[in-house]
PDB file of N, CA and C in Angstrom:
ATOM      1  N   UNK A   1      -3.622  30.994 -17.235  1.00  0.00           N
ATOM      2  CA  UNK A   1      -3.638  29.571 -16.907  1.00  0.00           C
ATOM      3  C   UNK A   1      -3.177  29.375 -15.463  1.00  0.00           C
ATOM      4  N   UNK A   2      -3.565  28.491 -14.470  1.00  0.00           N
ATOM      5  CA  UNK A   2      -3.603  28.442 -13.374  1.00  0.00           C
ATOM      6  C   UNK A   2      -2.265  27.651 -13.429  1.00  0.00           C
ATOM      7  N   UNK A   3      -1.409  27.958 -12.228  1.00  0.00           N
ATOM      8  CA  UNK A   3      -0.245  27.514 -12.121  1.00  0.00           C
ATOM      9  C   UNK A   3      -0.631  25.671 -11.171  1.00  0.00           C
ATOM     10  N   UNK A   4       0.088  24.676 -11.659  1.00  0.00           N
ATOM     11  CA  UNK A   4      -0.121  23.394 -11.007  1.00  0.00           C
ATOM     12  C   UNK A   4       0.324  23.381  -9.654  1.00  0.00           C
ATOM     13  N   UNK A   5       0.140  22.709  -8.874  1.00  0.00           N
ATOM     14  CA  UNK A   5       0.687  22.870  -7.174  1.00  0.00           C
ATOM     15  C   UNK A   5       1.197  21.060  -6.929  1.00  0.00           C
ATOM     16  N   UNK A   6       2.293  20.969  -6.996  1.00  0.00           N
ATOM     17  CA  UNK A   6       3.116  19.567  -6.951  1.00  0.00           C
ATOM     18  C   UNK A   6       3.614  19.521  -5.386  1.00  0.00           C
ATOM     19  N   UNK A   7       3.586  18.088  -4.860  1.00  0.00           N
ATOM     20  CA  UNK A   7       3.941  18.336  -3.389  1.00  0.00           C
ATOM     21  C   UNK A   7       5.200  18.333  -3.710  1.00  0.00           C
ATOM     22  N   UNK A   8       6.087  18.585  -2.761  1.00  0.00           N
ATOM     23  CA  UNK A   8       7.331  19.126  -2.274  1.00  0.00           C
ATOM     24  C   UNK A   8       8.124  17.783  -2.773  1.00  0.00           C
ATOM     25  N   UNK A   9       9.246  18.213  -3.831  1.00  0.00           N
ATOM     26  CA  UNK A   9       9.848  17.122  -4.305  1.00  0.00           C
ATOM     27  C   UNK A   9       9.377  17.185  -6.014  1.00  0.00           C
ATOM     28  N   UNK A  10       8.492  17.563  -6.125  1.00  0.00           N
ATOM     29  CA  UNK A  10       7.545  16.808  -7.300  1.00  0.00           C
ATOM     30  C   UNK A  10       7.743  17.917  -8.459  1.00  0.00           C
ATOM     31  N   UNK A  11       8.199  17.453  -9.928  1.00  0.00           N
ATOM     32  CA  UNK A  11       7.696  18.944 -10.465  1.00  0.00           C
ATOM     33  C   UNK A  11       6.994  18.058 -12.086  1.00  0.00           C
ATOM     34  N   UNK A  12       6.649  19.119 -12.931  1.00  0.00           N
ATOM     35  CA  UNK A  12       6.334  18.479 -13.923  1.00  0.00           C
ATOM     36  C   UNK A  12       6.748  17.691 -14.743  1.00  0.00           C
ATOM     37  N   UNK A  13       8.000  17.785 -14.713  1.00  0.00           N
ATOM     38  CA  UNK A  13       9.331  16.601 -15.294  1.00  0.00           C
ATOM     39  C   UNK A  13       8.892  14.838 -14.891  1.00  0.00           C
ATOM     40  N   UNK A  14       9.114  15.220 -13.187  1.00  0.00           N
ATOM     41  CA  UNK A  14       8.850  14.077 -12.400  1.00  0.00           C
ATOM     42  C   UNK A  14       7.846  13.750 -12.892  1.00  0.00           C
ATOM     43  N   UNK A  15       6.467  14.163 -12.620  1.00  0.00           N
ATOM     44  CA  UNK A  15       5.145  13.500 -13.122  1.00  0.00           C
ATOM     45  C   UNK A  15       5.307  13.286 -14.657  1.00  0.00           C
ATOM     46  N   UNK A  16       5.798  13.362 -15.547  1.00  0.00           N
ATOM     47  CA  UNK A  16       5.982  13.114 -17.083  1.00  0.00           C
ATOM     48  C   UNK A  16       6.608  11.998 -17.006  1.00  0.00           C
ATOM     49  N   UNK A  17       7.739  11.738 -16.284  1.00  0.00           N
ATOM     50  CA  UNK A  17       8.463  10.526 -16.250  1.00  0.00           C
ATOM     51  C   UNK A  17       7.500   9.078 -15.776  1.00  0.00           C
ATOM     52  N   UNK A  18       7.182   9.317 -15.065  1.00  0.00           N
ATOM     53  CA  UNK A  18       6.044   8.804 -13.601  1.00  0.00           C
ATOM     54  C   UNK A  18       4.541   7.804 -15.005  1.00  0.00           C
ATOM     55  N   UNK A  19       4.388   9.220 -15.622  1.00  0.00           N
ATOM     56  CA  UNK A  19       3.408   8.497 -16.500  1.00  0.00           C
ATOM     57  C   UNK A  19       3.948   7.648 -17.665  1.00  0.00           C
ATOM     58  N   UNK A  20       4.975   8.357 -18.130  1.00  0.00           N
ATOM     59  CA  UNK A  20       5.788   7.070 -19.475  1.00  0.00           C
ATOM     60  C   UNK A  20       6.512   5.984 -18.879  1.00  0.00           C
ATOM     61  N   UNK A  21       6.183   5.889 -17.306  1.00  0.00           N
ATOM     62  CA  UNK A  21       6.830   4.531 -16.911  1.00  0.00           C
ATOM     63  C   UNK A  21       5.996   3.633 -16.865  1.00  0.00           C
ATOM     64  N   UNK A  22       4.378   3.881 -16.537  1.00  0.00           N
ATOM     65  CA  UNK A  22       3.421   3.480 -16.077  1.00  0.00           C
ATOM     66  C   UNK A  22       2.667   3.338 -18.024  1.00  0.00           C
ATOM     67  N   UNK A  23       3.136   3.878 -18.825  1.00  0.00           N
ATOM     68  CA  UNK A  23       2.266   4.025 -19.720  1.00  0.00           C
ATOM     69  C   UNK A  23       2.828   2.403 -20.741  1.00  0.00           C
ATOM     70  N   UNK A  24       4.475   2.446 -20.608  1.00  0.00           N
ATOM     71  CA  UNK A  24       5.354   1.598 -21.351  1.00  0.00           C
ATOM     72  C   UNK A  24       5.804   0.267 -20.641  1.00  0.00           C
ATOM     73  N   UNK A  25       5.356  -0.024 -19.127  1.00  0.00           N
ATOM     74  CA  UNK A  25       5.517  -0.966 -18.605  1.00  0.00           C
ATOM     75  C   UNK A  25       4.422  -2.299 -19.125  1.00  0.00           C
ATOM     76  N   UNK A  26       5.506  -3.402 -19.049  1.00  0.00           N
ATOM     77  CA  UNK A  26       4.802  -4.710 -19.640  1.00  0.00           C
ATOM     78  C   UNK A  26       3.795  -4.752 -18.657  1.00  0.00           C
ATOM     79  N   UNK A  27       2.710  -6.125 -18.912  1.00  0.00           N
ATOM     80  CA  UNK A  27       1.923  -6.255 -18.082  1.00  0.00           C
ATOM     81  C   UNK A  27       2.731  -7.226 -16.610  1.00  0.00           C
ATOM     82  N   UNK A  28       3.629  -8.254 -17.218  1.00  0.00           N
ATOM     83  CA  UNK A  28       4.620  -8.963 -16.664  1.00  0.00           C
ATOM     84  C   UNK A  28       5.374  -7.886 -15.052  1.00  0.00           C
ATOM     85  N   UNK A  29       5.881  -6.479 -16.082  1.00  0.00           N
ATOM     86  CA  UNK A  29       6.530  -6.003 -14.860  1.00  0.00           C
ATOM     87  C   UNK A  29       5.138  -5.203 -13.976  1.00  0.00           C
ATOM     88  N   UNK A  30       4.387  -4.941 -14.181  1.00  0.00           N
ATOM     89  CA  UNK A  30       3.053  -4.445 -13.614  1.00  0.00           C
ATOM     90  C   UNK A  30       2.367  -5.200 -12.722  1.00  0.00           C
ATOM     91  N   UNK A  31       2.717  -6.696 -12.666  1.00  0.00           N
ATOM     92  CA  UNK A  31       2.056  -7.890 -12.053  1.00  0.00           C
ATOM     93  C   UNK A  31       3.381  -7.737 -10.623  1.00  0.00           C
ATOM     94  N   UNK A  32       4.311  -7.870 -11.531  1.00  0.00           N
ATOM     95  CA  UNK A  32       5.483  -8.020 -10.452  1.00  0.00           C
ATOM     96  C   UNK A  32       6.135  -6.582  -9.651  1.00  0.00           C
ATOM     97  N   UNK A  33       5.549  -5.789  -9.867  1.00  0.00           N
ATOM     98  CA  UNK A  33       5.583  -4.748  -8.892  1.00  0.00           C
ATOM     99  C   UNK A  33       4.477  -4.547  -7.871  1.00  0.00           C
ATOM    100  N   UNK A  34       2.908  -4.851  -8.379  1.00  0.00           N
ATOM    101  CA  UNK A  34       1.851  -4.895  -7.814  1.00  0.00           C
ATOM    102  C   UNK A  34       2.465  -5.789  -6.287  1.00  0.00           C
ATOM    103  N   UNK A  35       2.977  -7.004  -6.939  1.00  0.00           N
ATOM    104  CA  UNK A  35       3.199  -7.643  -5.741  1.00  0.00           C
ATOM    105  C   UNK A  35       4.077  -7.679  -4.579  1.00  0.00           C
ATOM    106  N   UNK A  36       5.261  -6.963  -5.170  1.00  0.00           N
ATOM    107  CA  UNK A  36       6.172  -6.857  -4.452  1.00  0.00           C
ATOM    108  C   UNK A  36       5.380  -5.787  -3.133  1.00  0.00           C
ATOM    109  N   UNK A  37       4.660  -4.514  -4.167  1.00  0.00           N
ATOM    110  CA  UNK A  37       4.145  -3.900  -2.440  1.00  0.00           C
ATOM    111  C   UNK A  37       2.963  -4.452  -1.981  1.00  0.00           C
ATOM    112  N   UNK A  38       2.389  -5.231  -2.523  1.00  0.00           N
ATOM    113  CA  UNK A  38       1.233  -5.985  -1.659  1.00  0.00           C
ATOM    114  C   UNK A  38       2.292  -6.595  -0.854  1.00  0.00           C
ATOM    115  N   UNK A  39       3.151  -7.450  -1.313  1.00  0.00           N
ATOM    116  CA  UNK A  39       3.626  -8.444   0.346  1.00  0.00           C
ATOM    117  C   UNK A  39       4.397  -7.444   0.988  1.00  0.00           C
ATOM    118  N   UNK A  40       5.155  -6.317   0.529  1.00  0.00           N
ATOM    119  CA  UNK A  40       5.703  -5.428   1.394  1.00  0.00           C
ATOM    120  C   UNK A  40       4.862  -5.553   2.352  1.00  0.00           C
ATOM    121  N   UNK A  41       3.838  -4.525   2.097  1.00  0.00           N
ATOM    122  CA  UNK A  41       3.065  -4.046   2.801  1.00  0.00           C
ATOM    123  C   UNK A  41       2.035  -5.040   3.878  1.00  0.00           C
ATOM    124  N   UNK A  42       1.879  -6.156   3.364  1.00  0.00           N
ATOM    125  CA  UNK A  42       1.080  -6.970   4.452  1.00  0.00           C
ATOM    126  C   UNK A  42       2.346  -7.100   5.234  1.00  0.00           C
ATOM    127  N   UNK A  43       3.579  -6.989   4.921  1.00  0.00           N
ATOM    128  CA  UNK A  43       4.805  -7.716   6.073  1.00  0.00           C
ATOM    129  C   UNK A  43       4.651  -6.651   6.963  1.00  0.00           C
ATOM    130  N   UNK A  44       4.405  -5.516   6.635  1.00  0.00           N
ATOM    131  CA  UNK A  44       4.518  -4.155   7.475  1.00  0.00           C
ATOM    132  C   UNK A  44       3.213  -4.069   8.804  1.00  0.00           C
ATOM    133  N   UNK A  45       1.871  -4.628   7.982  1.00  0.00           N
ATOM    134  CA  UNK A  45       1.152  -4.883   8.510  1.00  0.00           C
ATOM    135  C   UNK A  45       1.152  -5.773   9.955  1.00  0.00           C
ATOM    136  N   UNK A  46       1.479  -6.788   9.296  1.00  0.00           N
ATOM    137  CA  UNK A  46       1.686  -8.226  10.702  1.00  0.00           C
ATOM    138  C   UNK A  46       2.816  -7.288  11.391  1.00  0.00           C
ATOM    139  N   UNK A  47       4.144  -6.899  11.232  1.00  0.00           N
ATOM    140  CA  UNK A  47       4.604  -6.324  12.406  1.00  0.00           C
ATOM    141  C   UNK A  47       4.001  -5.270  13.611  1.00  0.00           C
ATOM    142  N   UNK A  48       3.257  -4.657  12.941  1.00  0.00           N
ATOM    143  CA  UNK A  48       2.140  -3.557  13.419  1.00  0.00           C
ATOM    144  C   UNK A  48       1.264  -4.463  14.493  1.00  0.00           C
ATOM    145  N   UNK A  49       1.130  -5.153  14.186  1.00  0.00           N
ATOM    146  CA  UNK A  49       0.102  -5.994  14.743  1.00  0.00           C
ATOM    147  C   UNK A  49       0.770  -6.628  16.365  1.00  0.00           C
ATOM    148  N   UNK A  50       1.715  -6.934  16.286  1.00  0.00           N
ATOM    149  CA  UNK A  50       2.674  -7.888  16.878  1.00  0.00           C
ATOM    150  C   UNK A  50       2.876  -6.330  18.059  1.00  0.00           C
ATOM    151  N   UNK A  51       2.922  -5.610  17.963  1.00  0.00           N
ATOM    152  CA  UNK A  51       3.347  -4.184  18.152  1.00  0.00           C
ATOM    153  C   UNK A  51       1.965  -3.449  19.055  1.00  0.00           C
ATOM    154  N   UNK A  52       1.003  -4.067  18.490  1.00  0.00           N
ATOM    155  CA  UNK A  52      -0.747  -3.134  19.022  1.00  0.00           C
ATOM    156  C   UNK A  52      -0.763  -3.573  20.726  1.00  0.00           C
ATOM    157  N   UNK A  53      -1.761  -2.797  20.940  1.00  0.00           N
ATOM    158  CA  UNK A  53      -2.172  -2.620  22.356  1.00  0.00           C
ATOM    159  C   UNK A  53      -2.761  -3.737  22.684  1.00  0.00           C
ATOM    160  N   UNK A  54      -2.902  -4.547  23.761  1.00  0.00           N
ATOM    161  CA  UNK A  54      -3.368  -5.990  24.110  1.00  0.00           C
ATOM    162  C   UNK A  54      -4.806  -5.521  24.026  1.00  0.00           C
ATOM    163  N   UNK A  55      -5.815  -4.099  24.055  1.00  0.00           N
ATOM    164  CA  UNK A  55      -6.896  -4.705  24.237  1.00  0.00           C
ATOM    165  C   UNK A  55      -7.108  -4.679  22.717  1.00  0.00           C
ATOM    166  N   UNK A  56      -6.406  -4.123  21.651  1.00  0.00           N
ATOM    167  CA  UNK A  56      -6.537  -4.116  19.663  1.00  0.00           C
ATOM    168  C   UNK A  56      -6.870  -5.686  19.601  1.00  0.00           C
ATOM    169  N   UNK A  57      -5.272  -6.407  20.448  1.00  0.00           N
ATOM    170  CA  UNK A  57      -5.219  -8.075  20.306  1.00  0.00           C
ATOM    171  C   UNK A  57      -6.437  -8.660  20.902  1.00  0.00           C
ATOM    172  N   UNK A  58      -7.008  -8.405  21.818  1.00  0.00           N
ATOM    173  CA  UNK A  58      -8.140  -9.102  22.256  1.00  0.00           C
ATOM    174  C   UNK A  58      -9.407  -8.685  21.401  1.00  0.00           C
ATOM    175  N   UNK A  59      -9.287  -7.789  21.093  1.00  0.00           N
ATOM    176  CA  UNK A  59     -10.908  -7.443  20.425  1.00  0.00           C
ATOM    177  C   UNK A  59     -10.525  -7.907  19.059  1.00  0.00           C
ATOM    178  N   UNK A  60      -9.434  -8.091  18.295  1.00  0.00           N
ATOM    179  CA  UNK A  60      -9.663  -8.834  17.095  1.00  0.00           C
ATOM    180  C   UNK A  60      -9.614 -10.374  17.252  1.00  0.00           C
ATOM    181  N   UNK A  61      -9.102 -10.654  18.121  1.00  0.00           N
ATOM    182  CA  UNK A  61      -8.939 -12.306  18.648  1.00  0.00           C
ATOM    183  C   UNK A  61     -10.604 -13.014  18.777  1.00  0.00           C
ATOM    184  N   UNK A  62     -11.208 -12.036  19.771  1.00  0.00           N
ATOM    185  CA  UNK A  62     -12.870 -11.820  19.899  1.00  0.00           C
ATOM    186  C   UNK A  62     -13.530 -12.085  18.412  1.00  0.00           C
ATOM    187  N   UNK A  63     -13.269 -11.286  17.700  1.00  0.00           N
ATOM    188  CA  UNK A  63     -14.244 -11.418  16.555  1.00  0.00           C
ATOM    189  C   UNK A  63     -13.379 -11.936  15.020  1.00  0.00           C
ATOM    190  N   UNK A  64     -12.920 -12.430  15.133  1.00  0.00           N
ATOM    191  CA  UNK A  64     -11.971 -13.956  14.508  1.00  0.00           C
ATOM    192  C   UNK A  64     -12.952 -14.982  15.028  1.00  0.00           C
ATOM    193  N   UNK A  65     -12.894 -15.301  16.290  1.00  0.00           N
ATOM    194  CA  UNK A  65     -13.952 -16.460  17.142  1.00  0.00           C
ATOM    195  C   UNK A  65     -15.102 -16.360  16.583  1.00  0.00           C
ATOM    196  N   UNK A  66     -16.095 -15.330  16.404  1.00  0.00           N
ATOM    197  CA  UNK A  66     -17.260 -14.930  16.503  1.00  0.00           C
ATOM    198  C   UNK A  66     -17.486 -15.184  14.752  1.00  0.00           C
ATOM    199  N   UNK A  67     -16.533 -14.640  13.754  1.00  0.00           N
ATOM    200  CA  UNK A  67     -16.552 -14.936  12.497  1.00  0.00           C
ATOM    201  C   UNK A  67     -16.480 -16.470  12.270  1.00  0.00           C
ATOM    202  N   UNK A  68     -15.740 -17.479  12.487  1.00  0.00           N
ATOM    203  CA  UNK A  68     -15.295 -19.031  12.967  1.00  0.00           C
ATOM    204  C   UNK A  68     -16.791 -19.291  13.062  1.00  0.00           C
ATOM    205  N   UNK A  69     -17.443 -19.529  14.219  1.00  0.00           N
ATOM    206  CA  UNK A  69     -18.409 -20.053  14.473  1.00  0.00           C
ATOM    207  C   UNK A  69     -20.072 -19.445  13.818  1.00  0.00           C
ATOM    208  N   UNK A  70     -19.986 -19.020  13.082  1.00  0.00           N
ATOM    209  CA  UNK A  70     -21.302 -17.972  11.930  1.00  0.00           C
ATOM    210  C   UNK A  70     -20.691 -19.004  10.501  1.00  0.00           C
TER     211      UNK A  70
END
């Protein structure tokens, strides 16, 4: 039997746990985790943004306009 290859950190325990959390979670806490890293992650996003190279800011500024008026 071929031995499993887990990244660094990870072993079969972990992934067993990982799935009976995901298997026994309400739909309630499943909604409310979904979201927590969706807005994480868009917050992470807009800072990134705030952060980009002026010509990133101009060429999406550009076609924002171009989407607007279509």
């Amino acid at each position: 039997m071929k031995q499993s290859k887990f990244p660094k950190g990870w072993d079969e325990e972990k992934i067993q746990e990982l799935i009976h959390h995901y298997e026994e979670q309400s739909d309630e806490d499943a909604i409310a985790e979904y979201e927590k890293a969706f807005f994480s992650e868009s917050r992470i996003l807009r800072g990134n943004y705030r952060k980009a190279s002026p010509s990133y800011r101009k060429a999406r500024k550009i076609n924002k306009t171009k989407i607007k008026h279509h």
